[in-house]
C-alpha atoms as a PDB file:
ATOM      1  CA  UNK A   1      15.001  15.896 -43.630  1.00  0.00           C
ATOM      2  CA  UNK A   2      13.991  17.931 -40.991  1.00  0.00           C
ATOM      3  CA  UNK A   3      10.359  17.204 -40.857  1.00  0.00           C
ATOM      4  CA  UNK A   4      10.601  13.805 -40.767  1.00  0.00           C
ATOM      5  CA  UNK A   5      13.314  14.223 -38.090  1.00  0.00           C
ATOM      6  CA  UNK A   6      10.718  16.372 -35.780  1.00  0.00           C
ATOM      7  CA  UNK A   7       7.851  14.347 -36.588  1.00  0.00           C
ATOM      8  CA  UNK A   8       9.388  10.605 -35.417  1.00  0.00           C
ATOM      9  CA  UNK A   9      10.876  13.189 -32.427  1.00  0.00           C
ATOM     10  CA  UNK A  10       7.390  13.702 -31.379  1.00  0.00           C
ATOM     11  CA  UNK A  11       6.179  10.739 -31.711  1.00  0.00           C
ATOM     12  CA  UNK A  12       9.572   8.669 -30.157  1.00  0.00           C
ATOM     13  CA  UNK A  13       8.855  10.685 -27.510  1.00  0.00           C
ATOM     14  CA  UNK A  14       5.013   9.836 -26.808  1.00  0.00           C
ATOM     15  CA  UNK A  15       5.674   6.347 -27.140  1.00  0.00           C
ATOM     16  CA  UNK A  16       8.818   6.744 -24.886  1.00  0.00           C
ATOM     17  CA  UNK A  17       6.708   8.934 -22.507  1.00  0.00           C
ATOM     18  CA  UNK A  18       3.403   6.142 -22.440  1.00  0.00           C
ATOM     19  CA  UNK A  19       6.548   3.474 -22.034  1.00  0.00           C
ATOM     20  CA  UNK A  20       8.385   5.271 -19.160  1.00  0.00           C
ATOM     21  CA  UNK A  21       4.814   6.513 -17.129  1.00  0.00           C
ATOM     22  CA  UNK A  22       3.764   2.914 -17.163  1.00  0.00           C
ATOM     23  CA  UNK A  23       7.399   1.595 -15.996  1.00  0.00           C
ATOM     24  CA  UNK A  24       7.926   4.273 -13.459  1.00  0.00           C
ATOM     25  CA  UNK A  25       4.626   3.657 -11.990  1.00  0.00           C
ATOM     26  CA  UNK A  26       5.562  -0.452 -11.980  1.00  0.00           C
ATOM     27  CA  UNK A  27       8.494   0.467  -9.732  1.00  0.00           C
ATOM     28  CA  UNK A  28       6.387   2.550  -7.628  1.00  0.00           C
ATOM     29  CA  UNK A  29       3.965   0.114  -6.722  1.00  0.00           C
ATOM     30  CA  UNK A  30       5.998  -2.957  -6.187  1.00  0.00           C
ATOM     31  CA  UNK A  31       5.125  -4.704 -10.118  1.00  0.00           C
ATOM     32  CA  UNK A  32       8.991  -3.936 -11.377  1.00  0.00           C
ATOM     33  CA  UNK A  33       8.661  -7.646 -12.494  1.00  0.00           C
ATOM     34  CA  UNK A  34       6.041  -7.207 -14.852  1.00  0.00           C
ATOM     35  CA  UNK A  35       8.348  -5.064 -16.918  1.00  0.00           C
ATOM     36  CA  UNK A  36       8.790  -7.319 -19.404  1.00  0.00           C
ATOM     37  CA  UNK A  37       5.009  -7.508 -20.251  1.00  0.00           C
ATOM     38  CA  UNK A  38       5.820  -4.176 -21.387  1.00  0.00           C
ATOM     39  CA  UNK A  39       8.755  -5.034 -23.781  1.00  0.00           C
ATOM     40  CA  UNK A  40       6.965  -7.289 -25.093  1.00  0.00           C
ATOM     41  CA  UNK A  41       3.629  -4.534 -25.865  1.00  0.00           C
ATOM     42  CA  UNK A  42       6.163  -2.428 -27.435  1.00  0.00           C
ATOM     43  CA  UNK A  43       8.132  -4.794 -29.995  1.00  0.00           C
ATOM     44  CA  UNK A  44       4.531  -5.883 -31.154  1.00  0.00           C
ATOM     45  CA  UNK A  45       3.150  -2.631 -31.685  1.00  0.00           C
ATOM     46  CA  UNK A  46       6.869  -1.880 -33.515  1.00  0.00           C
ATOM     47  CA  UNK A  47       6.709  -5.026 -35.493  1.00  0.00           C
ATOM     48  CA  UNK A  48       2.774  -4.588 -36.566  1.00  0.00           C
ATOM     49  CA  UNK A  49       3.384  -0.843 -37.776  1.00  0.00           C
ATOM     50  CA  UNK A  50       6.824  -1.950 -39.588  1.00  0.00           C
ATOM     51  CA  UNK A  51       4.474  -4.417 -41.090  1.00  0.00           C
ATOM     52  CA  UNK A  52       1.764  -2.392 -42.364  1.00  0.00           C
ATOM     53  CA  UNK A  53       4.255   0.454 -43.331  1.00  0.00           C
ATOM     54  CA  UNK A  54       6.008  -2.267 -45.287  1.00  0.00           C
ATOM     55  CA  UNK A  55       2.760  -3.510 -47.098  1.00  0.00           C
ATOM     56  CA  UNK A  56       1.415  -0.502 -48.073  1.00  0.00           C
ATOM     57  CA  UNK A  57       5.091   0.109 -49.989  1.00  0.00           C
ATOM     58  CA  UNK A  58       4.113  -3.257 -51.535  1.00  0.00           C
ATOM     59  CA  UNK A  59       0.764  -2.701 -52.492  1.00  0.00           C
ATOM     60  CA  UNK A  60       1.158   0.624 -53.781  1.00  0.00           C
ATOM     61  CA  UNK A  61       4.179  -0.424 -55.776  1.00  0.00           C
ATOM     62  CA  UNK A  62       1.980  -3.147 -58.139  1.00  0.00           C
ATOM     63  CA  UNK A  63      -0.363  -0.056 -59.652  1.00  0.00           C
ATOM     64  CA  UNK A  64      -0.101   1.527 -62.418  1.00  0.00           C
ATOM     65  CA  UNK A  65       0.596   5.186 -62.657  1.00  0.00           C
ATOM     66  CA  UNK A  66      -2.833   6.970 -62.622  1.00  0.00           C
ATOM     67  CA  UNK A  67      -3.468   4.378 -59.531  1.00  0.00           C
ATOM     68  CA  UNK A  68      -0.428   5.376 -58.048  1.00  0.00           C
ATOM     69  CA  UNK A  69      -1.197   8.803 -57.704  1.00  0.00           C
ATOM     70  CA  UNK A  70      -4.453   8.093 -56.485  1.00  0.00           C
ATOM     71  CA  UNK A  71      -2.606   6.101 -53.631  1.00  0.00           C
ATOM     72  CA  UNK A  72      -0.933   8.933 -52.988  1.00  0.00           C
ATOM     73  CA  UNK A  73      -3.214  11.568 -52.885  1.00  0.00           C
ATOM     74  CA  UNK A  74      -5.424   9.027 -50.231  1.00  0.00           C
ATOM     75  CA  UNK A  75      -2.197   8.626 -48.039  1.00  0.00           C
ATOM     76  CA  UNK A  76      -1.354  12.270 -48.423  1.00  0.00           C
ATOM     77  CA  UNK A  77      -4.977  12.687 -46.816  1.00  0.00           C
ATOM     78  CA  UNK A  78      -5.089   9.550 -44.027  1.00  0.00           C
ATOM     79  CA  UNK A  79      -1.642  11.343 -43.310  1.00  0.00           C
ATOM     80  CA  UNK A  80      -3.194  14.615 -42.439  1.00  0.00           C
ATOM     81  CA  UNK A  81      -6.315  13.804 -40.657  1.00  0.00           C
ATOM     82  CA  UNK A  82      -3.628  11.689 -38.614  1.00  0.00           C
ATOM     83  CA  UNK A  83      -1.411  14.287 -38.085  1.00  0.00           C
ATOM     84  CA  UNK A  84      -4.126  16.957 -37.048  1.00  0.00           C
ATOM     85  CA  UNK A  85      -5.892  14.593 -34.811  1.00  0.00           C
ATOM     86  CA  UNK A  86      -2.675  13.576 -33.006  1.00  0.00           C
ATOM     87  CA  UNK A  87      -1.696  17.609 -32.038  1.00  0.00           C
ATOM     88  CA  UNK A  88      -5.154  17.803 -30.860  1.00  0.00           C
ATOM     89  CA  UNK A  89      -4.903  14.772 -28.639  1.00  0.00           C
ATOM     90  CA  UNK A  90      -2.084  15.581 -27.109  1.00  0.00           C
ATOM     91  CA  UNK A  91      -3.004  19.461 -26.623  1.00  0.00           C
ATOM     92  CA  UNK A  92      -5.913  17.641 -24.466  1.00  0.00           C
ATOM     93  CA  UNK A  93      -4.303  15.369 -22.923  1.00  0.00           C
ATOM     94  CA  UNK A  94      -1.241  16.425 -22.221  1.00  0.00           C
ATOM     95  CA  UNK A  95      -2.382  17.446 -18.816  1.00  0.00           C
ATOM     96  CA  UNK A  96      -3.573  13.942 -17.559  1.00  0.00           C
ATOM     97  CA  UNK A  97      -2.222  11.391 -19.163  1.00  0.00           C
ATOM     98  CA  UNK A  98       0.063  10.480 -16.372  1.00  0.00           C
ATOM     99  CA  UNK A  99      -3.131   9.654 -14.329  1.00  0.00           C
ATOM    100  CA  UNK A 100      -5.089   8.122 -17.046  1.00  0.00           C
ATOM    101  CA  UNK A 101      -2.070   5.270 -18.362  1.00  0.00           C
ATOM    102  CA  UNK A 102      -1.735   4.745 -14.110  1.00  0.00           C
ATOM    103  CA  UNK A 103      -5.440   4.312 -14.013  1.00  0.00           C
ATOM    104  CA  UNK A 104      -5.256   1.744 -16.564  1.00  0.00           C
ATOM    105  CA  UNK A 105      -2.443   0.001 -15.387  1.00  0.00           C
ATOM    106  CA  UNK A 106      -4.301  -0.695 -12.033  1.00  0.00           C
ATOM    107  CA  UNK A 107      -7.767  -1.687 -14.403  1.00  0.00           C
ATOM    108  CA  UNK A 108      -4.860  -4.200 -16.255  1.00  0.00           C
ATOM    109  CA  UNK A 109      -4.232  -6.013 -13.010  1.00  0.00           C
ATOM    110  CA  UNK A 110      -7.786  -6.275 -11.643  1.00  0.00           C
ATOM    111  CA  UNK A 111      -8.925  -7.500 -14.941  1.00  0.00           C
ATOM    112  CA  UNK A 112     -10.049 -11.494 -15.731  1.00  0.00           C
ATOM    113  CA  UNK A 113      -7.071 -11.978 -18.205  1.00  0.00           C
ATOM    114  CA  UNK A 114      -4.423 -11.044 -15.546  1.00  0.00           C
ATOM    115  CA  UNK A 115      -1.563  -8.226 -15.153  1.00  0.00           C
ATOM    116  CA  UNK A 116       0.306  -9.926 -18.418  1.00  0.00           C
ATOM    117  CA  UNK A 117      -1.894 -10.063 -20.714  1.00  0.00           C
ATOM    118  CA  UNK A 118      -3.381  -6.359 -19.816  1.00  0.00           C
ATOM    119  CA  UNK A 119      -0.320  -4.889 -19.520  1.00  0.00           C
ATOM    120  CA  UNK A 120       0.680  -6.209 -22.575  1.00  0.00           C
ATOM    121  CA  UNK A 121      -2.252  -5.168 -24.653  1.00  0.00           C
ATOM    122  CA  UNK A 122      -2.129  -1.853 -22.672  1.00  0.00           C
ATOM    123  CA  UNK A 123       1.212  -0.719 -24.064  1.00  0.00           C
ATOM    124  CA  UNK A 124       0.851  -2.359 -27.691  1.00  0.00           C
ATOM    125  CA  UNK A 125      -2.414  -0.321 -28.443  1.00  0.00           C
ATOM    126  CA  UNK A 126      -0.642   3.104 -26.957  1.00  0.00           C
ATOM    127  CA  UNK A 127       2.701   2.571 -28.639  1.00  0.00           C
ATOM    128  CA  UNK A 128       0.840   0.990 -31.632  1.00  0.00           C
ATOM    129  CA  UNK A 129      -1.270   4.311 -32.460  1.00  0.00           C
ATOM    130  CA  UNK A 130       1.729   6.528 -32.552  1.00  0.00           C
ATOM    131  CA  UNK A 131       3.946   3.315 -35.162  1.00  0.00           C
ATOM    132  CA  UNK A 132       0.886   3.378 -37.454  1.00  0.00           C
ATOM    133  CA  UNK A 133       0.498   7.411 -37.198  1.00  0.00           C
ATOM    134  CA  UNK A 134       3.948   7.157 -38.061  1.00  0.00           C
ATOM    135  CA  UNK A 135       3.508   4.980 -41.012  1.00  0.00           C
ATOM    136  CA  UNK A 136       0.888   6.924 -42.877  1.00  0.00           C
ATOM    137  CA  UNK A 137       2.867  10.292 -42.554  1.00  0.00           C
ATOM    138  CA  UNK A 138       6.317   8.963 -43.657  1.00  0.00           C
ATOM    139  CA  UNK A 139       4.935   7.340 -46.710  1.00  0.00           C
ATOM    140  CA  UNK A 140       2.783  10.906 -47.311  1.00  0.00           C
ATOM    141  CA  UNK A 141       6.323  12.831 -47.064  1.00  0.00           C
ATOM    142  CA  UNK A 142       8.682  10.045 -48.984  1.00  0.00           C
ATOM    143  CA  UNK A 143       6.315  10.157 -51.913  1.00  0.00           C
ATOM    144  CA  UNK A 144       6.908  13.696 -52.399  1.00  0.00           C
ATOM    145  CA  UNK A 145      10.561  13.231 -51.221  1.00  0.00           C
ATOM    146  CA  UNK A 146      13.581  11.961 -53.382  1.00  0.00           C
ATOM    147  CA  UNK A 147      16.865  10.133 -51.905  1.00  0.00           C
ATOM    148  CA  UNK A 148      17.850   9.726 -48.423  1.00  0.00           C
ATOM    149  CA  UNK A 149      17.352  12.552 -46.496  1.00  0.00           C
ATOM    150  CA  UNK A 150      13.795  12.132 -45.701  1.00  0.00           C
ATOM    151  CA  UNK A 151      14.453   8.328 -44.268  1.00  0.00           C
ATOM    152  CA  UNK A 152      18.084   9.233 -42.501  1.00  0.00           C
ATOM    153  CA  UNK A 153      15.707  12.497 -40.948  1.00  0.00           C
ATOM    154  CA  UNK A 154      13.016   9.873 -39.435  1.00  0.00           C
ATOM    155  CA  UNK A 155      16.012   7.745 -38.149  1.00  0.00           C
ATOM    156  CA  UNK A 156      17.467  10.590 -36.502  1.00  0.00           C
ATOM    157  CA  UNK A 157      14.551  11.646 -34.677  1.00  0.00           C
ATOM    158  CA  UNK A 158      14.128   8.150 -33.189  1.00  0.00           C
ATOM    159  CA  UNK A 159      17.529   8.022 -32.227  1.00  0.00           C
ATOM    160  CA  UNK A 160      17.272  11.160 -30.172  1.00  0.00           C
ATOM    161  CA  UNK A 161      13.534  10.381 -28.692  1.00  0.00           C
ATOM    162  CA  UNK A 162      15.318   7.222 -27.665  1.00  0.00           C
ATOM    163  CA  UNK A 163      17.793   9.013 -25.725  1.00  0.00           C
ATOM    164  CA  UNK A 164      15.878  11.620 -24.802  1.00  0.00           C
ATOM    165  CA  UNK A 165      13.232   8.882 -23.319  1.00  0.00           C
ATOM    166  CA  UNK A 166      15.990   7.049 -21.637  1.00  0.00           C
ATOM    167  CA  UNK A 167      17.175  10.556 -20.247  1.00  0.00           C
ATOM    168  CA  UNK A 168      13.460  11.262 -18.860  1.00  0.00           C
ATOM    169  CA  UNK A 169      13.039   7.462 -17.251  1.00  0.00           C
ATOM    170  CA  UNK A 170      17.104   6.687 -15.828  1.00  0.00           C
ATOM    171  CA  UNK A 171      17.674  10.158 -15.329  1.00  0.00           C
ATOM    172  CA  UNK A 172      15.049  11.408 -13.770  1.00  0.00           C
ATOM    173  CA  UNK A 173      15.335  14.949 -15.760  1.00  0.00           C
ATOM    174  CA  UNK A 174      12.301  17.222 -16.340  1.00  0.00           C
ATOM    175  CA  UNK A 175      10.904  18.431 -19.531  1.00  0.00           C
ATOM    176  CA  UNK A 176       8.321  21.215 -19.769  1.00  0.00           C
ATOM    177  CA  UNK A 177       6.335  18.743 -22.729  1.00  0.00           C
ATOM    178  CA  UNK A 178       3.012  20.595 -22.599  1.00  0.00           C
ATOM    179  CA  UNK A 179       5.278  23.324 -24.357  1.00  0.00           C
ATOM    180  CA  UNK A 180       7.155  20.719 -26.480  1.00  0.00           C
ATOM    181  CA  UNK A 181       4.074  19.313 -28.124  1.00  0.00           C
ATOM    182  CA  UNK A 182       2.519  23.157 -28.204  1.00  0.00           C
ATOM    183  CA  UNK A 183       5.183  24.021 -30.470  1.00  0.00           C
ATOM    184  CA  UNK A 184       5.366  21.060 -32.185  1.00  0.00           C
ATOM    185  CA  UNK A 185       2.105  20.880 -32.900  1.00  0.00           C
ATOM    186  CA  UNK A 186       2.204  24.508 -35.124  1.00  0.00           C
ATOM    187  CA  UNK A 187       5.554  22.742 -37.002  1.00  0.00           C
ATOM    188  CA  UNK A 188       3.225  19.489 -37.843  1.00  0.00           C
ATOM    189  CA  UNK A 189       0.092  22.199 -38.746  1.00  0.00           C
ATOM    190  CA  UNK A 190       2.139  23.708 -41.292  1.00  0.00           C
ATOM    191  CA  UNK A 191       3.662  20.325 -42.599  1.00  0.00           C
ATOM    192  CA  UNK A 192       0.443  18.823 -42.702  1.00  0.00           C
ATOM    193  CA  UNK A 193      -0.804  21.564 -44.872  1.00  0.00           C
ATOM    194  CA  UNK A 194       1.923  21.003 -47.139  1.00  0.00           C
ATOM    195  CA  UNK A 195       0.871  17.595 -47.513  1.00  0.00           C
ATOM    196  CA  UNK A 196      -2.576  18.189 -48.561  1.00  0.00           C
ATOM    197  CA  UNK A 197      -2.037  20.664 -51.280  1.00  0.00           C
ATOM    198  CA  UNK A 198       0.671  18.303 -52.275  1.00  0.00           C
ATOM    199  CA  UNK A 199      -2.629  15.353 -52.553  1.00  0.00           C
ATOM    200  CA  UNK A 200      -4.888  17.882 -54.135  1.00  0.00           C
ATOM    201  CA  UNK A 201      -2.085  17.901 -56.781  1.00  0.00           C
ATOM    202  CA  UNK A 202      -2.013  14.211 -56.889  1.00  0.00           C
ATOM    203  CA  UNK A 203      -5.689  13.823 -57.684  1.00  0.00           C
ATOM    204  CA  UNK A 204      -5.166  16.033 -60.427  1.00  0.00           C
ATOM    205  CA  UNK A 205      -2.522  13.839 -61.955  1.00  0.00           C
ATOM    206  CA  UNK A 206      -5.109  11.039 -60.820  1.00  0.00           C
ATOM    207  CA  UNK A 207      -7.486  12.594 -63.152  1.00  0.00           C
ATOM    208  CA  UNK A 208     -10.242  12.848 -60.646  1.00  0.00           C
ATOM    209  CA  UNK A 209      -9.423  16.806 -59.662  1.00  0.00           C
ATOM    210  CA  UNK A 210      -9.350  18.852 -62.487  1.00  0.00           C
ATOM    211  CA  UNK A 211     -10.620  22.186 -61.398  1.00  0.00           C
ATOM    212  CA  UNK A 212      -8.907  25.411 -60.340  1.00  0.00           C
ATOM    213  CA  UNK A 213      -5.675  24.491 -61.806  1.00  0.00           C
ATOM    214  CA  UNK A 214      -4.578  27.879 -63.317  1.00  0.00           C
ATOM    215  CA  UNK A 215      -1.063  28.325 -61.884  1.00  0.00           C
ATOM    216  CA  UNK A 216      -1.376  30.917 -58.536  1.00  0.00           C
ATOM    217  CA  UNK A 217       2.326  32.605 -59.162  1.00  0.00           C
ATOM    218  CA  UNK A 218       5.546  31.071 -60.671  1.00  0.00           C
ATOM    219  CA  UNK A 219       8.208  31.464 -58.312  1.00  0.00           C
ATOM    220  CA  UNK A 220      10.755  29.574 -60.330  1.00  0.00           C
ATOM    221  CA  UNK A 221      13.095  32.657 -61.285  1.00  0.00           C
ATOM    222  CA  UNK A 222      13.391  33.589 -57.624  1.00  0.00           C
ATOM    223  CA  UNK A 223      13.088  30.856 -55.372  1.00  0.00           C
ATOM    224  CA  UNK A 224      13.228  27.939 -57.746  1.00  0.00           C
ATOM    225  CA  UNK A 225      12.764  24.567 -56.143  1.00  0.00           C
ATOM    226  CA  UNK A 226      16.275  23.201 -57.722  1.00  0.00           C
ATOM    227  CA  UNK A 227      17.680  26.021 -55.023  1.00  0.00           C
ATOM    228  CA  UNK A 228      19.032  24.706 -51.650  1.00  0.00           C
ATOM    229  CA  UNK A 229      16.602  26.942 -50.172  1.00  0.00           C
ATOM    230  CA  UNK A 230      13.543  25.479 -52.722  1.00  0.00           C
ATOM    231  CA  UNK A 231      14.624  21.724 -51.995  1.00  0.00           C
ATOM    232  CA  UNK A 232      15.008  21.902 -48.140  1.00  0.00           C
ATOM    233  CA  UNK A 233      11.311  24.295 -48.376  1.00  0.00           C
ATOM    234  CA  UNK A 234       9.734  21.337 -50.219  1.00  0.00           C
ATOM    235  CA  UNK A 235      11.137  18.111 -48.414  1.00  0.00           C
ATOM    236  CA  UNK A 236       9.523  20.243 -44.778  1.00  0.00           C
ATOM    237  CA  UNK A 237       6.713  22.103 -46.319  1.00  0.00           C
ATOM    238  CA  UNK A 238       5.969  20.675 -49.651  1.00  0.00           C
ATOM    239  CA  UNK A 239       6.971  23.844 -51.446  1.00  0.00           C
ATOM    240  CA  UNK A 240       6.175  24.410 -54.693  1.00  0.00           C
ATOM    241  CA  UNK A 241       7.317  26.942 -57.028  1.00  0.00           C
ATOM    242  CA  UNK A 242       4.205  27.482 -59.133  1.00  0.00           C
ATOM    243  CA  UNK A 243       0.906  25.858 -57.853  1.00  0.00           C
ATOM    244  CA  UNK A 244      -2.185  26.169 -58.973  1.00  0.00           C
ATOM    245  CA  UNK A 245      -5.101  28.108 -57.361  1.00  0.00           C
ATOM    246  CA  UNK A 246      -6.287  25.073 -55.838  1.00  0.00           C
ATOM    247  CA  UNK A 247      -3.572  23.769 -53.886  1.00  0.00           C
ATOM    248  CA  UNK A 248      -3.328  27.361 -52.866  1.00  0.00           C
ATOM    249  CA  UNK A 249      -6.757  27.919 -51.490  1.00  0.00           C
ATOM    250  CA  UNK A 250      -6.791  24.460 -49.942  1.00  0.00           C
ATOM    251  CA  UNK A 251      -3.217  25.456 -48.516  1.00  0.00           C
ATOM    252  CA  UNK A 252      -4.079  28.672 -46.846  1.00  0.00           C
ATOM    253  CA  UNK A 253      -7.588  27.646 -45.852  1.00  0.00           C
ATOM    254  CA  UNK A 254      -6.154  24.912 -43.741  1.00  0.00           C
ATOM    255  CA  UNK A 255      -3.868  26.396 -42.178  1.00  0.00           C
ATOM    256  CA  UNK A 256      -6.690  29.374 -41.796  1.00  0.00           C
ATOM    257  CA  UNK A 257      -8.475  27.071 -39.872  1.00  0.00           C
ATOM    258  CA  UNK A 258      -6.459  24.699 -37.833  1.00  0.00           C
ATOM    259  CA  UNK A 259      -3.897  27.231 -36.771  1.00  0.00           C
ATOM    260  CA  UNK A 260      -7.215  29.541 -35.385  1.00  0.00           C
ATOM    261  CA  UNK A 261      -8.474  26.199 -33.681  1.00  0.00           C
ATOM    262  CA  UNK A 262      -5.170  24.870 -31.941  1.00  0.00           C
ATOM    263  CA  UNK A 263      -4.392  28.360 -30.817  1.00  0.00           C
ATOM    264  CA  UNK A 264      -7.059  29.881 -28.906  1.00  0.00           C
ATOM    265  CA  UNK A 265      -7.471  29.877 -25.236  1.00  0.00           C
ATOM    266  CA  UNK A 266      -7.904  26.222 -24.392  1.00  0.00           C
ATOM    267  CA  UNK A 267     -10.329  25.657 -21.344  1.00  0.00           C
ATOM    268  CA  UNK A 268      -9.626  22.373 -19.791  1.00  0.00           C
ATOM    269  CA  UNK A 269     -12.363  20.045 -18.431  1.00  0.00           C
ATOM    270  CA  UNK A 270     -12.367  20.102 -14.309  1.00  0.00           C
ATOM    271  CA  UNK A 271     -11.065  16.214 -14.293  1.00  0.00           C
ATOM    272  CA  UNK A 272      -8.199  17.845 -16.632  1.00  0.00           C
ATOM    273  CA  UNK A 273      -7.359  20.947 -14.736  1.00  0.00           C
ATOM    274  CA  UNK A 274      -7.023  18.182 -11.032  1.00  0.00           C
ATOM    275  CA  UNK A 275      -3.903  16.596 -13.073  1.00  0.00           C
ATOM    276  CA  UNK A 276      -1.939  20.012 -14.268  1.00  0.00           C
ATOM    277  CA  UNK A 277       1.052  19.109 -12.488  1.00  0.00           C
ATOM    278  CA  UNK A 278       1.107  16.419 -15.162  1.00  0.00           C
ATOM    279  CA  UNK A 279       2.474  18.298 -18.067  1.00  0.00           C
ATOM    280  CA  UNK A 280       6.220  17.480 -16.471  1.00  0.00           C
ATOM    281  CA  UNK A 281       7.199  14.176 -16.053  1.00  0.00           C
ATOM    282  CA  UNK A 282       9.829  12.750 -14.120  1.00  0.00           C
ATOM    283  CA  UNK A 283      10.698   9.771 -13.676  1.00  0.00           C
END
């Protein structure tokens, strides 16, 4: 439950950030009555990534079992080059994206289609990117996840990025979100690793991946996965009690390499380092 509940938090609250910049800077310069261009941009971009989430369920659910866990092993990876490409992102752009989404706003108005129609498209494709990251990561984590947890977790952390959007926009309250998404962004690392041992395993069942599957250690007598510990380890992490050498190696390599990547000293670009007020918004 609880990485579904911190990944839709980070995400409710990029879409709730790109929604409030774009509204607060509206107000600022006199457009408060295109606002509900903007609604409208984000119930499309909700409605086309319900959509697709709801497909794929569909599609998936006609195979047969071999195909099945090929479906899942190709989700399980969509869902972490997603996941890894959406921490970078934001760990460069968390700096400027106040001025870029303001920057576009003004291109939306001066454009040959008009404020509505750029505004509109302006907010679906923003808000849009973070539905359908969100689509391919909750399937990824409820095919390795059994009852409700997992689905009342992702509700959860909409709720609160709701609230805590509304908060940043009515409120006018401060957060410090170049640290939020920093931390964050290790959380989703280690989930997304998780995820792709988890896929390794599934093209194994697949029959495709067949190699390297001599079981790494058999925790099963100490930390079994039956265990409260073992279940709420493998609905965050995809724990396992006795992989195999492959999902191992893949496991630890990742993270190996991500974690050394994200980490070190970031350098921002000179346009970057103009906006680093930008990392707290008000509204």
């Amino acid at each position: 439950m609880l990485a579904p509940f911190l990944i839709m938090l980070r995400e409710g609250i990029e879409a709730a950030l790109i929604t409030g910049i774009v509204a607060t800077y509206l107000a600022q310069t006199g457009r408060s009555q295109w606002m509900p261009a903007v609604w409208v941009g984000v119930l499309l971009a909700v409605a086309v990534s319900l959509f697709a989430g709801a497909a794929l369920l569909f599609v998936s659910a006609e195979f047969p079992q071999k195909a099945q866990e090929l479906f899942e092993a190709l989700v399980g990876f969509i869902a972490v080059a997603v996941l890894i490409s959406m921490v970078f992102w934001m760990r460069r752009a968390a700096r400027s994206i106040k001025s870029e989404l303001q920057h576009s706003v003004d291109a939306a108005f001066s454009s040959s289609h008009g404020g509505t129609w750029g505004l509109i498209g302006l907010v679906f494709f923003a808000v849009a990117r973070e539905g359908l990251e969100s689509v391919f990561f909750l399937l990824a984590i409820f095919q390795q996840s059994e009852g409700i947890a997992a689905p009342l977790g992702a509700l959860a952390g909409i709720a609160v990025a709701v609230i805590i959007g509304l908060t940043i926009y009515v409120g006018g309250v401060r957060l410090d979100l170049r640290r939020f998404f920093q931390w964050t962004g290790v959380f989703i690392i280690f989930v997304a690793a998780g995820i792709l041992a988890a896929s390794v395993g599934a093209l194994h069942e697949a029959g495709i991946w067949n190699g390297l599957q001599t079981h790494a250690y058999d925790l099963s007598a100490v930390l079994p996965i039956s265990s409260v510990l073992g279940t709420i380890l493998s609905g965050v992490f995809s724990y396992q009690e006795n992989p195999t050498v492959g999902e191992v190696i893949v496991y630890l390599g990742f993270l190996a390499i991500v974690l050394y990547l994200y980490l070190r000293p970031h350098r921002p670009s000179a346009e970057t380092e103009a906006y680093r007020g930008n990392s707290n918004v008000s509204a």
